[in-house]
PDB file of N, CA and C in Angstrom:
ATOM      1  N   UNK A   1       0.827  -1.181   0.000  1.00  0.00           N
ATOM      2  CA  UNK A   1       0.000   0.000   0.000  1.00  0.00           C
ATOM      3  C   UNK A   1       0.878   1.255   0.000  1.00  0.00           C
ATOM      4  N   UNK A   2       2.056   1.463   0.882  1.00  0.00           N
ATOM      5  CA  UNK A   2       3.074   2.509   0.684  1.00  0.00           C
ATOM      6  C   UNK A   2       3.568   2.905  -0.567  1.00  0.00           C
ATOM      7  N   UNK A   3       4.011   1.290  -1.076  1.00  0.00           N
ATOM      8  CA  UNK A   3       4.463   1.458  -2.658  1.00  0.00           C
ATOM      9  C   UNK A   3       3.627   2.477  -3.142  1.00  0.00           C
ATOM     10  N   UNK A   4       2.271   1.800  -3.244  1.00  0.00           N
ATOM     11  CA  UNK A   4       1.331   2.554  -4.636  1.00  0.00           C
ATOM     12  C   UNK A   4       1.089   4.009  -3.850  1.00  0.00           C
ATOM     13  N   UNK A   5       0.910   4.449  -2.916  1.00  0.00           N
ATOM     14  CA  UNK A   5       0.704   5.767  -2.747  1.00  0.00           C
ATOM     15  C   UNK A   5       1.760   6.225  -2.627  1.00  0.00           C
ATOM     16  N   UNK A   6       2.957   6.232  -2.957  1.00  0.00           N
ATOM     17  CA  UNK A   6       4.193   6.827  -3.158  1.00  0.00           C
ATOM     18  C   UNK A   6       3.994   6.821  -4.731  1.00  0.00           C
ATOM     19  N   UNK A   7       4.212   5.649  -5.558  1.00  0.00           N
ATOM     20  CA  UNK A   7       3.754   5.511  -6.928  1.00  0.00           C
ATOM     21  C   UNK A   7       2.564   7.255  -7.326  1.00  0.00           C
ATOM     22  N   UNK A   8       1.773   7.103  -6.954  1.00  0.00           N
ATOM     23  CA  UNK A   8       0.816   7.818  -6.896  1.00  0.00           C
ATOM     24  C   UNK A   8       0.889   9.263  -6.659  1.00  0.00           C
ATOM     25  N   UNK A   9       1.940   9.607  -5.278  1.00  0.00           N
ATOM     26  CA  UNK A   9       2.293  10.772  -5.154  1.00  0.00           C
ATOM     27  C   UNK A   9       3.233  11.151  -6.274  1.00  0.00           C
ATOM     28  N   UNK A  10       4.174  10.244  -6.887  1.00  0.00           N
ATOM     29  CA  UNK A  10       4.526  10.576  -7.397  1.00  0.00           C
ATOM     30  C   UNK A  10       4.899  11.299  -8.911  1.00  0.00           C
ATOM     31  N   UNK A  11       3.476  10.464  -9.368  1.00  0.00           N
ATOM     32  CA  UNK A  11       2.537  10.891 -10.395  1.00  0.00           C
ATOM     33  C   UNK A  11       1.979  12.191 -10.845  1.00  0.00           C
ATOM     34  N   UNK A  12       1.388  12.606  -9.332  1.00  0.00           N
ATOM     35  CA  UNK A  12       0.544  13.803  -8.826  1.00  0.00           C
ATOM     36  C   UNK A  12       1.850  14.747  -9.217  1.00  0.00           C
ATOM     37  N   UNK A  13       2.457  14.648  -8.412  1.00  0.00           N
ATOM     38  CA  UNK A  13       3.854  15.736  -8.131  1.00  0.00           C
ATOM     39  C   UNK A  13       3.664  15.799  -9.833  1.00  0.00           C
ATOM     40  N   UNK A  14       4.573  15.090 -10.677  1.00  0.00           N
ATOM     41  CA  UNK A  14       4.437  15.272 -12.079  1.00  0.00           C
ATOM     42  C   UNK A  14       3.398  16.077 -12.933  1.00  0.00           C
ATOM     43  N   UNK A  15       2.341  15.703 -12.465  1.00  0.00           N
ATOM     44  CA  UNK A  15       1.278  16.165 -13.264  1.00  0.00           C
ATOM     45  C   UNK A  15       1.447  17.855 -13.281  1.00  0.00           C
ATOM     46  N   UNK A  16       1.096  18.326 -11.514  1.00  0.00           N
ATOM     47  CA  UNK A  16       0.965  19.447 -11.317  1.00  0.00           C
ATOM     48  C   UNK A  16       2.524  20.473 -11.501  1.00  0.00           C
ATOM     49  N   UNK A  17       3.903  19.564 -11.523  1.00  0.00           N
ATOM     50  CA  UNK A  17       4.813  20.859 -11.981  1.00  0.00           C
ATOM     51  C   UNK A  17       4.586  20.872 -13.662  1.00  0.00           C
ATOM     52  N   UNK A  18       3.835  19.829 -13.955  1.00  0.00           N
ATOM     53  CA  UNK A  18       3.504  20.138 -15.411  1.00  0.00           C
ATOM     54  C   UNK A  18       2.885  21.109 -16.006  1.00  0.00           C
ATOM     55  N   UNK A  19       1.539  21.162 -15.199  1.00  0.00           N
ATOM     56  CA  UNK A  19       1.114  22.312 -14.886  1.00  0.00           C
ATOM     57  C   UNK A  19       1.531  23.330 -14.976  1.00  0.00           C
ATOM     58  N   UNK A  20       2.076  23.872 -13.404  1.00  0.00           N
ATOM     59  CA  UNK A  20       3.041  24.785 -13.286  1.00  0.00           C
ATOM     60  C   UNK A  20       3.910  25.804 -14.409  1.00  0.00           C
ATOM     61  N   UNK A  21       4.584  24.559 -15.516  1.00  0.00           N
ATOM     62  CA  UNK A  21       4.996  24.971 -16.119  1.00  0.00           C
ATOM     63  C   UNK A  21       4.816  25.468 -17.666  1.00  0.00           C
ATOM     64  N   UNK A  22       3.318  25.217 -17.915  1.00  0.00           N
ATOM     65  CA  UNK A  22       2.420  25.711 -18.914  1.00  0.00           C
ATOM     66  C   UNK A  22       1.438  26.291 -18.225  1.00  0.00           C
ATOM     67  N   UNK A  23       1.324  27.198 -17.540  1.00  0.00           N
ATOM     68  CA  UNK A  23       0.923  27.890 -17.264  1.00  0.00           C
ATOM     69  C   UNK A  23       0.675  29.086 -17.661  1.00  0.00           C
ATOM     70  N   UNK A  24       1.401  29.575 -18.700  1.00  0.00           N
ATOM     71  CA  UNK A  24       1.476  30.584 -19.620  1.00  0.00           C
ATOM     72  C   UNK A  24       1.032  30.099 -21.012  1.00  0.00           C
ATOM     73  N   UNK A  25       1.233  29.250 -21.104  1.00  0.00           N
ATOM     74  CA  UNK A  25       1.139  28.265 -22.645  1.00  0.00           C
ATOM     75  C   UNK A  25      -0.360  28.609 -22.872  1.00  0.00           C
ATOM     76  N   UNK A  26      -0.915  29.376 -24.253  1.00  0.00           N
ATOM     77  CA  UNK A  26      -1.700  29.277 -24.797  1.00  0.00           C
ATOM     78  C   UNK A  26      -2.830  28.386 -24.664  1.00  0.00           C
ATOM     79  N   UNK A  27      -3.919  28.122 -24.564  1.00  0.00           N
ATOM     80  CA  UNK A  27      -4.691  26.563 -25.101  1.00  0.00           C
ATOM     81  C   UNK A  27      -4.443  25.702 -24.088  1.00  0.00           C
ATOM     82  N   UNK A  28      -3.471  25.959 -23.206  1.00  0.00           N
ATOM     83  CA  UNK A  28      -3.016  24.295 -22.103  1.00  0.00           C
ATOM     84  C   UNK A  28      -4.030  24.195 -21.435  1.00  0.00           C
ATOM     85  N   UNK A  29      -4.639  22.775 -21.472  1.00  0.00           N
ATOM     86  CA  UNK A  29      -6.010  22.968 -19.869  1.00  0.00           C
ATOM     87  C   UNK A  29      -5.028  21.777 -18.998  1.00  0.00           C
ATOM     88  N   UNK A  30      -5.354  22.450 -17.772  1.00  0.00           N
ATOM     89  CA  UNK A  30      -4.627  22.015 -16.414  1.00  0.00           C
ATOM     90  C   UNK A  30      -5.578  20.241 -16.452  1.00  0.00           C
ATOM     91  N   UNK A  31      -4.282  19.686 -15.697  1.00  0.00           N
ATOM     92  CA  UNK A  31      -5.295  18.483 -15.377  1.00  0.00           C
ATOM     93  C   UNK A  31      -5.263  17.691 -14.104  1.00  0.00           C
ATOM     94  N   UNK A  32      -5.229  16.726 -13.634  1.00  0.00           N
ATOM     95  CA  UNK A  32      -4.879  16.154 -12.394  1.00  0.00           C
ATOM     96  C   UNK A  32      -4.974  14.440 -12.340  1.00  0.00           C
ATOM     97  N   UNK A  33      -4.402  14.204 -11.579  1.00  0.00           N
ATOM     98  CA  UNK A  33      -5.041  12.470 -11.260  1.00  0.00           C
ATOM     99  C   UNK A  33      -5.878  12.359 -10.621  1.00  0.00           C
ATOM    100  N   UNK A  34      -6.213  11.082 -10.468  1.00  0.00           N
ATOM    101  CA  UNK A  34      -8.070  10.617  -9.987  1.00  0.00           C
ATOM    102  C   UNK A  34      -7.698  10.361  -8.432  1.00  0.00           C
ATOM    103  N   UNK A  35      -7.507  10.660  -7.884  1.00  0.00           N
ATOM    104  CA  UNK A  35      -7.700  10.702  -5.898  1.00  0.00           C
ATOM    105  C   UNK A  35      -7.047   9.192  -5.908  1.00  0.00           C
ATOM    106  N   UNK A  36      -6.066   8.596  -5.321  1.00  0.00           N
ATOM    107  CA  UNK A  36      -5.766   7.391  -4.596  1.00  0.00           C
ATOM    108  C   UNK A  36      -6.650   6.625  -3.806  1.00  0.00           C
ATOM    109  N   UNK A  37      -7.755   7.377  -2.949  1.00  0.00           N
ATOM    110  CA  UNK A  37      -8.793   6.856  -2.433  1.00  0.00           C
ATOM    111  C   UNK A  37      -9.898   6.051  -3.832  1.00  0.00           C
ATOM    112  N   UNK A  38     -10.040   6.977  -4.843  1.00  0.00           N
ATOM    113  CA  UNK A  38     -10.914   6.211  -5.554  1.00  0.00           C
ATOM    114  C   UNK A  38     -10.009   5.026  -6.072  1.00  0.00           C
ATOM    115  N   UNK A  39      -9.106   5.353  -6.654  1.00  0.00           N
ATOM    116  CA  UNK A  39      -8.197   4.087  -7.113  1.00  0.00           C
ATOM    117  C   UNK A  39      -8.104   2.732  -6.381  1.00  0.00           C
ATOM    118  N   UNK A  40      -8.158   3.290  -4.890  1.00  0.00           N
ATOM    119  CA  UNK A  40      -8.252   1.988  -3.944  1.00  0.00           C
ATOM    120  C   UNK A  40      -9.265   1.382  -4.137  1.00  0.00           C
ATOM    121  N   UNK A  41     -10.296   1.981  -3.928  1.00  0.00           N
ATOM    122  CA  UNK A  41     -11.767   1.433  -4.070  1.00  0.00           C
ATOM    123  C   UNK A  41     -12.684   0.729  -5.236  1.00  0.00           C
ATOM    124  N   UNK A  42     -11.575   1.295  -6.114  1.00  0.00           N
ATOM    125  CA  UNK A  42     -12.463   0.658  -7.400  1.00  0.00           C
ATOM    126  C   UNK A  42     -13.263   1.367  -7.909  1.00  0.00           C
ATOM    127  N   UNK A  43     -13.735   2.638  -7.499  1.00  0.00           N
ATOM    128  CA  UNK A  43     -15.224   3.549  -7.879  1.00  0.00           C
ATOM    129  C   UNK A  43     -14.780   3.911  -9.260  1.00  0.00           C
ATOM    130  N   UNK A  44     -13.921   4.160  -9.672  1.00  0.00           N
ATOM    131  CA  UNK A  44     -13.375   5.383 -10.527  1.00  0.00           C
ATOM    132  C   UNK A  44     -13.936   3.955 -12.385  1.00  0.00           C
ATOM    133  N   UNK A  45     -14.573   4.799 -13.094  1.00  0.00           N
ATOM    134  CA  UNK A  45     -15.138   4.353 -14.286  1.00  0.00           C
ATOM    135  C   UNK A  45     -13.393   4.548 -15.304  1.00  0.00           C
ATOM    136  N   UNK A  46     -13.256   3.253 -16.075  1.00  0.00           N
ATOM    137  CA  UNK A  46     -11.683   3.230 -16.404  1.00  0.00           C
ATOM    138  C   UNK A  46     -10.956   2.928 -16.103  1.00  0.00           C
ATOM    139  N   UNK A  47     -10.861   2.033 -14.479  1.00  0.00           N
ATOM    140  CA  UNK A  47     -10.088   1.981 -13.915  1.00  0.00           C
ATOM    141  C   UNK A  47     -10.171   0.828 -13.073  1.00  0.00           C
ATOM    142  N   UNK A  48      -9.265  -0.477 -13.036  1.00  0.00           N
ATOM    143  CA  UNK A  48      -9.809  -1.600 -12.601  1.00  0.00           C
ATOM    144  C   UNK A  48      -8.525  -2.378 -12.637  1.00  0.00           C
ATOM    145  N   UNK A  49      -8.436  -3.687 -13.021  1.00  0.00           N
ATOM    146  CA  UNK A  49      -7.478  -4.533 -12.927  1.00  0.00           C
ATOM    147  C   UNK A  49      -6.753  -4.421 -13.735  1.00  0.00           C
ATOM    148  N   UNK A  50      -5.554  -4.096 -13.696  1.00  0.00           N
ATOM    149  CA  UNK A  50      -4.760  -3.955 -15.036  1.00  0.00           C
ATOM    150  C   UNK A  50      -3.934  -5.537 -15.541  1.00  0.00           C
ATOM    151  N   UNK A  51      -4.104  -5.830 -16.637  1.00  0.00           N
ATOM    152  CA  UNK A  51      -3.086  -6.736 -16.995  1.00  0.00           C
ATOM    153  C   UNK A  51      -1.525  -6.770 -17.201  1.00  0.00           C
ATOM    154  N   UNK A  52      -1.044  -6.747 -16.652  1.00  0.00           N
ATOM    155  CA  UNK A  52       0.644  -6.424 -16.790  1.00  0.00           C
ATOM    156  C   UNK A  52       1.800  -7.145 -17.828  1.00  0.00           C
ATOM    157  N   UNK A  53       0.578  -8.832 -17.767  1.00  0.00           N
ATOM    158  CA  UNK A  53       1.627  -9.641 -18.494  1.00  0.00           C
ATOM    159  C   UNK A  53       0.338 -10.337 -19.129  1.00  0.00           C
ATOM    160  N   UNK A  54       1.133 -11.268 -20.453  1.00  0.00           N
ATOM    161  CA  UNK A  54      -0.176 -12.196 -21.455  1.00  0.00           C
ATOM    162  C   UNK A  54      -0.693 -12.815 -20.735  1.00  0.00           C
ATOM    163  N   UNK A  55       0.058 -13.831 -20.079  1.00  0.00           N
ATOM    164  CA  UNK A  55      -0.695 -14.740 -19.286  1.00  0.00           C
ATOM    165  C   UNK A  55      -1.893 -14.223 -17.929  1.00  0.00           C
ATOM    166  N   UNK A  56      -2.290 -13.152 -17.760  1.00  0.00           N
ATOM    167  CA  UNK A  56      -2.912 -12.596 -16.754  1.00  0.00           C
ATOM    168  C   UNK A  56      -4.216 -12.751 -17.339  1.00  0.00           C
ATOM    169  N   UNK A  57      -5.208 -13.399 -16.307  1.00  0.00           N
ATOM    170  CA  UNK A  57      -7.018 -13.390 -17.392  1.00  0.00           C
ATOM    171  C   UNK A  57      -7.779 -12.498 -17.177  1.00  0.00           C
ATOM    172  N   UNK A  58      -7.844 -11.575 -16.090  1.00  0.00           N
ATOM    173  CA  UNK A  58      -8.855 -10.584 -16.381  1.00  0.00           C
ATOM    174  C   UNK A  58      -8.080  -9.383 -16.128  1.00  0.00           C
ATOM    175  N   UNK A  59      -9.024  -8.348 -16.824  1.00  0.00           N
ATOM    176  CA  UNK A  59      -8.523  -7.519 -16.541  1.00  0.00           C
ATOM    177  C   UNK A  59      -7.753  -6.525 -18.209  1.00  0.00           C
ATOM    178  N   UNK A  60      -7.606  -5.383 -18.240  1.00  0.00           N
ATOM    179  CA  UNK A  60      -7.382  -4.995 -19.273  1.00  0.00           C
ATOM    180  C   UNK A  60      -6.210  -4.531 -19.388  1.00  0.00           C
ATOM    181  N   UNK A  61      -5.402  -4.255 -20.814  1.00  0.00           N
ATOM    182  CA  UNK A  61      -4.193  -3.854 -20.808  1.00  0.00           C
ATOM    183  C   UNK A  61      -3.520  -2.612 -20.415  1.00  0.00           C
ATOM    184  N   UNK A  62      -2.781  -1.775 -20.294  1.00  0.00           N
ATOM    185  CA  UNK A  62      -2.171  -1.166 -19.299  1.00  0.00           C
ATOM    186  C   UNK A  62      -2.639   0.082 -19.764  1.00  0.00           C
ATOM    187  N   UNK A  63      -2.738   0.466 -21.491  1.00  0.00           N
ATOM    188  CA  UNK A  63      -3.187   1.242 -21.691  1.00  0.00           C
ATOM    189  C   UNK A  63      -4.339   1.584 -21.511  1.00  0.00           C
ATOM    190  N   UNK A  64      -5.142   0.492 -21.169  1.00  0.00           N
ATOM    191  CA  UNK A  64      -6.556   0.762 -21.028  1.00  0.00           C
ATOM    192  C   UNK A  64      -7.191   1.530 -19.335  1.00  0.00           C
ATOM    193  N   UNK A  65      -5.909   1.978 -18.766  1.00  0.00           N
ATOM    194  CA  UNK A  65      -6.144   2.383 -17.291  1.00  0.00           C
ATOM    195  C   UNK A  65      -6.161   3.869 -17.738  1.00  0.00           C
ATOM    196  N   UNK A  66      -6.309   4.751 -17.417  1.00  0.00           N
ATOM    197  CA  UNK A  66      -6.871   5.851 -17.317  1.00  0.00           C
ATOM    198  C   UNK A  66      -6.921   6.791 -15.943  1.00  0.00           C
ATOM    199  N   UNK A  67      -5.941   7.706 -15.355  1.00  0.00           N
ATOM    200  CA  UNK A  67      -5.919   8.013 -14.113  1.00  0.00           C
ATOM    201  C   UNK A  67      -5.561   9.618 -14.325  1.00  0.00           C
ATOM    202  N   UNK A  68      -5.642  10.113 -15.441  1.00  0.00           N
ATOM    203  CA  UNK A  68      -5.111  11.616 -15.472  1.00  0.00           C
ATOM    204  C   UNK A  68      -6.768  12.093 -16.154  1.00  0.00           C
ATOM    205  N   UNK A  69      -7.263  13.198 -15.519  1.00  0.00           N
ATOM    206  CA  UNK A  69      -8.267  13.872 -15.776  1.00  0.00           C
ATOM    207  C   UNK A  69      -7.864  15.386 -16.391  1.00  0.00           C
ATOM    208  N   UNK A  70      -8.924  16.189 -16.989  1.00  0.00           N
ATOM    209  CA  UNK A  70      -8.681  17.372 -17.352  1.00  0.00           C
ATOM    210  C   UNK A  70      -9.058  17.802 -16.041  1.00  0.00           C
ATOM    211  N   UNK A  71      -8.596  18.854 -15.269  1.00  0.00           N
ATOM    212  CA  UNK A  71      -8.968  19.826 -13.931  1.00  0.00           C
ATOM    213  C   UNK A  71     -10.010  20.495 -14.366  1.00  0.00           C
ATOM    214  N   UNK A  72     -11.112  20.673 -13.931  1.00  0.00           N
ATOM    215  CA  UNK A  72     -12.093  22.212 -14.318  1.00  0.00           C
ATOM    216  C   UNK A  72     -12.333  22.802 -13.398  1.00  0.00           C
ATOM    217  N   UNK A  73     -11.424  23.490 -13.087  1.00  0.00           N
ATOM    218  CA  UNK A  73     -11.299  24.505 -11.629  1.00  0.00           C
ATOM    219  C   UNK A  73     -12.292  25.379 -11.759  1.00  0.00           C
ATOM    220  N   UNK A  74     -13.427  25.856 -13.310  1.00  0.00           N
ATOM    221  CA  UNK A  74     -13.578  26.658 -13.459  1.00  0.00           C
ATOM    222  C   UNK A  74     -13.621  27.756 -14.143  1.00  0.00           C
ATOM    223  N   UNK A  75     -12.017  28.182 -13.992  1.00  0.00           N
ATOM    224  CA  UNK A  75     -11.459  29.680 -14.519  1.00  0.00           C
ATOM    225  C   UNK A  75     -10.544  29.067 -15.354  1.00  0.00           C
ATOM    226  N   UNK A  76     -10.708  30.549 -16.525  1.00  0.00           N
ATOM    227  CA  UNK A  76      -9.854  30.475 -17.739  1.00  0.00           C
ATOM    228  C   UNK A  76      -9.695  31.364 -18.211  1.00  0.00           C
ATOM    229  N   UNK A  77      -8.689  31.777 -18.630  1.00  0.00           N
ATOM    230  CA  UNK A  77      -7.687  32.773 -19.064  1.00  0.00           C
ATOM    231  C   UNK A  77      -8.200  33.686 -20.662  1.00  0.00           C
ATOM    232  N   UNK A  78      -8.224  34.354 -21.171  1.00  0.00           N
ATOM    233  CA  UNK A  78      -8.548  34.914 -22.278  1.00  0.00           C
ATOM    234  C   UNK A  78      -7.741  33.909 -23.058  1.00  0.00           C
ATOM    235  N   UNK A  79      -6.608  33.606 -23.141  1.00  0.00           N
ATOM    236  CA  UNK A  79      -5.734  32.598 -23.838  1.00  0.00           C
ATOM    237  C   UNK A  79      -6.121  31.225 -24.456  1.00  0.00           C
ATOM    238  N   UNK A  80      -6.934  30.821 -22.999  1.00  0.00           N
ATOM    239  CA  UNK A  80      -8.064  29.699 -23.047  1.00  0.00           C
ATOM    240  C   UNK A  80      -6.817  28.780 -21.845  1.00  0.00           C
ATOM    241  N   UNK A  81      -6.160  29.250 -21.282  1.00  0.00           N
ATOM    242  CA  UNK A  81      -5.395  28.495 -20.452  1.00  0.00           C
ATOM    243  C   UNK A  81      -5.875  28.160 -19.220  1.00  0.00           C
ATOM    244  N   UNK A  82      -6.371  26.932 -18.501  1.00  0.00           N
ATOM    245  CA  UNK A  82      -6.740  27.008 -17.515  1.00  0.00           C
ATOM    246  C   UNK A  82      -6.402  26.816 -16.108  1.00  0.00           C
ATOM    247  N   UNK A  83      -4.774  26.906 -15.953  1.00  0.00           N
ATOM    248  CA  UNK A  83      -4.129  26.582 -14.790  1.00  0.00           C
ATOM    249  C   UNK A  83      -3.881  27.732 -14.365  1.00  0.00           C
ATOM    250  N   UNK A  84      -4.335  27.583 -13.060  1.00  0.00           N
ATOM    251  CA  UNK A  84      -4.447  28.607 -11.539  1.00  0.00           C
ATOM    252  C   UNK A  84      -3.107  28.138 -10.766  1.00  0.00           C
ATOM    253  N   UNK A  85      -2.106  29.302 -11.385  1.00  0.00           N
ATOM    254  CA  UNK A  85      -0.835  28.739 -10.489  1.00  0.00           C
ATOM    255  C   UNK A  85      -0.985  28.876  -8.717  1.00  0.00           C
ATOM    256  N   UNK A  86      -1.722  29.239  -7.979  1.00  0.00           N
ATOM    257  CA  UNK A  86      -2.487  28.845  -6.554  1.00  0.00           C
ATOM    258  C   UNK A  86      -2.803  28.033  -6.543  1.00  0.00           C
ATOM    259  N   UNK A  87      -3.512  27.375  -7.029  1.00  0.00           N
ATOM    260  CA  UNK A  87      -4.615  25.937  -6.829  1.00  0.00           C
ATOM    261  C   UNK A  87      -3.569  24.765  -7.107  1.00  0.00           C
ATOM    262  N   UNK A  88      -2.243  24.883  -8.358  1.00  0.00           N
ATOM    263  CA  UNK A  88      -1.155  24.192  -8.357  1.00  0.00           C
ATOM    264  C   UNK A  88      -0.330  24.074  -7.023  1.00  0.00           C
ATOM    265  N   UNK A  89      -0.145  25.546  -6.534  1.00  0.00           N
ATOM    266  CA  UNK A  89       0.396  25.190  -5.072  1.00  0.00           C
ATOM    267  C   UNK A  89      -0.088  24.356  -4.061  1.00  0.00           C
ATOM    268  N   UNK A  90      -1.259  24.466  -3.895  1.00  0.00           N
ATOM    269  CA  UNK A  90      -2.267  23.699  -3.092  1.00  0.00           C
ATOM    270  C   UNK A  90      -1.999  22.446  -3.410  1.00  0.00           C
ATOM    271  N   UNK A  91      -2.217  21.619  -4.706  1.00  0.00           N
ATOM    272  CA  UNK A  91      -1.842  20.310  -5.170  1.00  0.00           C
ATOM    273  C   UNK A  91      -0.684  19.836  -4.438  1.00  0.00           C
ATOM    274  N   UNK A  92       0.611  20.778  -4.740  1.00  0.00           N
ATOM    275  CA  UNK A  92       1.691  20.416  -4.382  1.00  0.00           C
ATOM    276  C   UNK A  92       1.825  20.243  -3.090  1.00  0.00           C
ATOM    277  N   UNK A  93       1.395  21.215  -2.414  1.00  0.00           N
ATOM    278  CA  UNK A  93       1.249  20.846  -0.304  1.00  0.00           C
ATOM    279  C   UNK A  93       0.481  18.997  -0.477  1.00  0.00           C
ATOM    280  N   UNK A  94      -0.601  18.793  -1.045  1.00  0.00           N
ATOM    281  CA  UNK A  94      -1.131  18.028  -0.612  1.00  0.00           C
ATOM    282  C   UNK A  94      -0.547  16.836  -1.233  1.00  0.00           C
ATOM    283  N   UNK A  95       0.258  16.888  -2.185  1.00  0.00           N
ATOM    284  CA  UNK A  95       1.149  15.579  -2.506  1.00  0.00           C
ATOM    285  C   UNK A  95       1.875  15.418  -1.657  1.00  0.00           C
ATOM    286  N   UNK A  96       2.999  16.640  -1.185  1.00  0.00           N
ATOM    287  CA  UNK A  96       3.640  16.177   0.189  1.00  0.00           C
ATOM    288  C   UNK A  96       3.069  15.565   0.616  1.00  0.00           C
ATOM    289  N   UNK A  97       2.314  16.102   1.868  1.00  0.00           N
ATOM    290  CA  UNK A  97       1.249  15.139   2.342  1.00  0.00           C
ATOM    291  C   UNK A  97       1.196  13.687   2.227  1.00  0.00           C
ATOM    292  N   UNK A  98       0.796  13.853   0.949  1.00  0.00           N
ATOM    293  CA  UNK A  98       0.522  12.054   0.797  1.00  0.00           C
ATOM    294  C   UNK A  98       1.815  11.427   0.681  1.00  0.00           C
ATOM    295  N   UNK A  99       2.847  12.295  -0.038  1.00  0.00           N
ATOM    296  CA  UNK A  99       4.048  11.244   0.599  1.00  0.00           C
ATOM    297  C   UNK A  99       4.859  11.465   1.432  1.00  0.00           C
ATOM    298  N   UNK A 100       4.291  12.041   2.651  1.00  0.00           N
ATOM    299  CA  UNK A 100       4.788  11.743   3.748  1.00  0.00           C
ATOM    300  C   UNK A 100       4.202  11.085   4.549  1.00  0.00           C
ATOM    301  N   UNK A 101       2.923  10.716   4.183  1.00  0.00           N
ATOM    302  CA  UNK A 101       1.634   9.189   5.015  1.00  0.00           C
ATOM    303  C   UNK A 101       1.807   8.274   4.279  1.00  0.00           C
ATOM    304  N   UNK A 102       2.296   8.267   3.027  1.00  0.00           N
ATOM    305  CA  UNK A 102       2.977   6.698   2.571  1.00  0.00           C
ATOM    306  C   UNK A 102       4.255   6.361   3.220  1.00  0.00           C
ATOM    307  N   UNK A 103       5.346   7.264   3.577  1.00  0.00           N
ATOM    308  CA  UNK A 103       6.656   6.886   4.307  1.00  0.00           C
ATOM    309  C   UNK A 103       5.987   6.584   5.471  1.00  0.00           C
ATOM    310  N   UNK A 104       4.980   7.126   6.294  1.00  0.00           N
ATOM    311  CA  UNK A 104       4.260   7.165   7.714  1.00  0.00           C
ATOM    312  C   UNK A 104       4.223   5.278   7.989  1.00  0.00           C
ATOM    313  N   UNK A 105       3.239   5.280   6.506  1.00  0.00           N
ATOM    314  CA  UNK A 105       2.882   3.811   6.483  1.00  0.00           C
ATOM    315  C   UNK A 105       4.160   3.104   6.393  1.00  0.00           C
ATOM    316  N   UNK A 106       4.814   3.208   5.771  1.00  0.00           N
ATOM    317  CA  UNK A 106       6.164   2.324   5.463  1.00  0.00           C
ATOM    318  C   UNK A 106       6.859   2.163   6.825  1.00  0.00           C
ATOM    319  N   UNK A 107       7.157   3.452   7.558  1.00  0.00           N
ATOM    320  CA  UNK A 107       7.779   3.092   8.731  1.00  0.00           C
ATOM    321  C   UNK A 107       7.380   2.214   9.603  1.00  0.00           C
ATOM    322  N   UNK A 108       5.725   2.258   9.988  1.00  0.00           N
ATOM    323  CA  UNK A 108       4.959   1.037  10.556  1.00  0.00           C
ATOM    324  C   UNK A 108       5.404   0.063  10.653  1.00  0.00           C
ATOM    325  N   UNK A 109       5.114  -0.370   9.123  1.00  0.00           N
ATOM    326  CA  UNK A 109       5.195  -1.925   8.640  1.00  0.00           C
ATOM    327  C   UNK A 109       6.727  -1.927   8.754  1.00  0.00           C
ATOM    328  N   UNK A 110       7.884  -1.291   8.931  1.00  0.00           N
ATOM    329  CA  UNK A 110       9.303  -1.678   9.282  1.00  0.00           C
ATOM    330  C   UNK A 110       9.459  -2.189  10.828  1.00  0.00           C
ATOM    331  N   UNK A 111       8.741  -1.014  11.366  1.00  0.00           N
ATOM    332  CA  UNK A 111       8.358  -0.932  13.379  1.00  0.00           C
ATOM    333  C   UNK A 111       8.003  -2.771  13.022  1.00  0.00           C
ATOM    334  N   UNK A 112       6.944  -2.728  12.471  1.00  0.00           N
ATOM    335  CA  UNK A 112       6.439  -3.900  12.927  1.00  0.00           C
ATOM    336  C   UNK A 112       7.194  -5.152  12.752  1.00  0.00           C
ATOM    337  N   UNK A 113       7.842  -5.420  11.569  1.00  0.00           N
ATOM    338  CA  UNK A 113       8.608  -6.358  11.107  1.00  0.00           C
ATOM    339  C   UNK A 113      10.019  -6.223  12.021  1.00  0.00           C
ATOM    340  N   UNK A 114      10.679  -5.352  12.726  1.00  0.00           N
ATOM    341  CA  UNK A 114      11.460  -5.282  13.707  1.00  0.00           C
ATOM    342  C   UNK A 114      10.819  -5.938  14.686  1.00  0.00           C
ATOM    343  N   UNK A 115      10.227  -5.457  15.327  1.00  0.00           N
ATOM    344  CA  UNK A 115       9.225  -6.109  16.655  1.00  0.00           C
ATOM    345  C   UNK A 115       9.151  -7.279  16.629  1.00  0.00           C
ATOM    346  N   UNK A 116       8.414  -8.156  15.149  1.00  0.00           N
ATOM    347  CA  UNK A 116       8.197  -9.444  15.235  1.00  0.00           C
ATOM    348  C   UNK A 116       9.783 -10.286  15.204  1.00  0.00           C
ATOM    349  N   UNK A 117      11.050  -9.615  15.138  1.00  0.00           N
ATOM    350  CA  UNK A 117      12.155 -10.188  14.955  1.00  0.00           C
ATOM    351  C   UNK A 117      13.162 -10.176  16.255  1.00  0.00           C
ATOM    352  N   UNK A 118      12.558  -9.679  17.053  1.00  0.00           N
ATOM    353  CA  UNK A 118      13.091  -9.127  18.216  1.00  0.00           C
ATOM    354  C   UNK A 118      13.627  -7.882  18.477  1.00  0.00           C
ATOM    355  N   UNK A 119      14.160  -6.834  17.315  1.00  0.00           N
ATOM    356  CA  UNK A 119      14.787  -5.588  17.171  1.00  0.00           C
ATOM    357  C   UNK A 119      14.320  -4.334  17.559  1.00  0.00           C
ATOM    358  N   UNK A 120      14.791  -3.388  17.676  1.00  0.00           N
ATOM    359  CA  UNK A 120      13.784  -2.361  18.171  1.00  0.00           C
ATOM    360  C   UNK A 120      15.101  -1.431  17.375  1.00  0.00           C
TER     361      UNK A 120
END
């Protein structure tokens, strides 16, 4: 679970200095990934078991996953640009965030696997 929400943060982070950095760019519409919570859950339409290898039976091929959305914050620029370099900042606090509660989690499961070995 650490893995993929590190995976995940790390995604996010990407997306939004992408952002960031068309932000001036003509025509660019801002976009984002689909919440880690929905991903866990399964809710998210597009998004399900991925197949990784031939031999795998259900489930669809890798391209067929889908986790980057257009953002519609809303607001848009005479340009037609729609990234709110604020609302990018905000993203970025809250990826921290998440990867610093995926290391949170990781440390746990180390605590714990020490503990069960005798180590501290």
């Amino acid at each position: 679970m650490a893995d993929a929400m590190t995976r995940h943060a790390e995604m996010r982070q990407a997306v939004v200095a992408q952002n960031t950095a068309n932000s001036d760019t003509p025509g660019y519409r801002a976009r984002d990934v689909i919440p880690f919570a929905d991903l866990v859950q399964g809710g998210t339409p597009g998004v399900g078991l991925r197949k990784t290898r031939a031999s795998h039976l259900n489930g669809t091929g890798a391209a067929g996953t889908r986790i980057l959305h257009e953002d519609r914050n809303g607001a848009s620029e005479p340009n037609g640009n729609s990234v709110s370099v604020e609302l990018e900042m905000l993203k970025a606090v809250d990826v921290k965030r998440q990867h610093d509660r995926a290391l949170a989690v990781y440390r746990s499961g180390l605590t714990l696997m020490r503990a069960a070995i005798g180590r501290r």
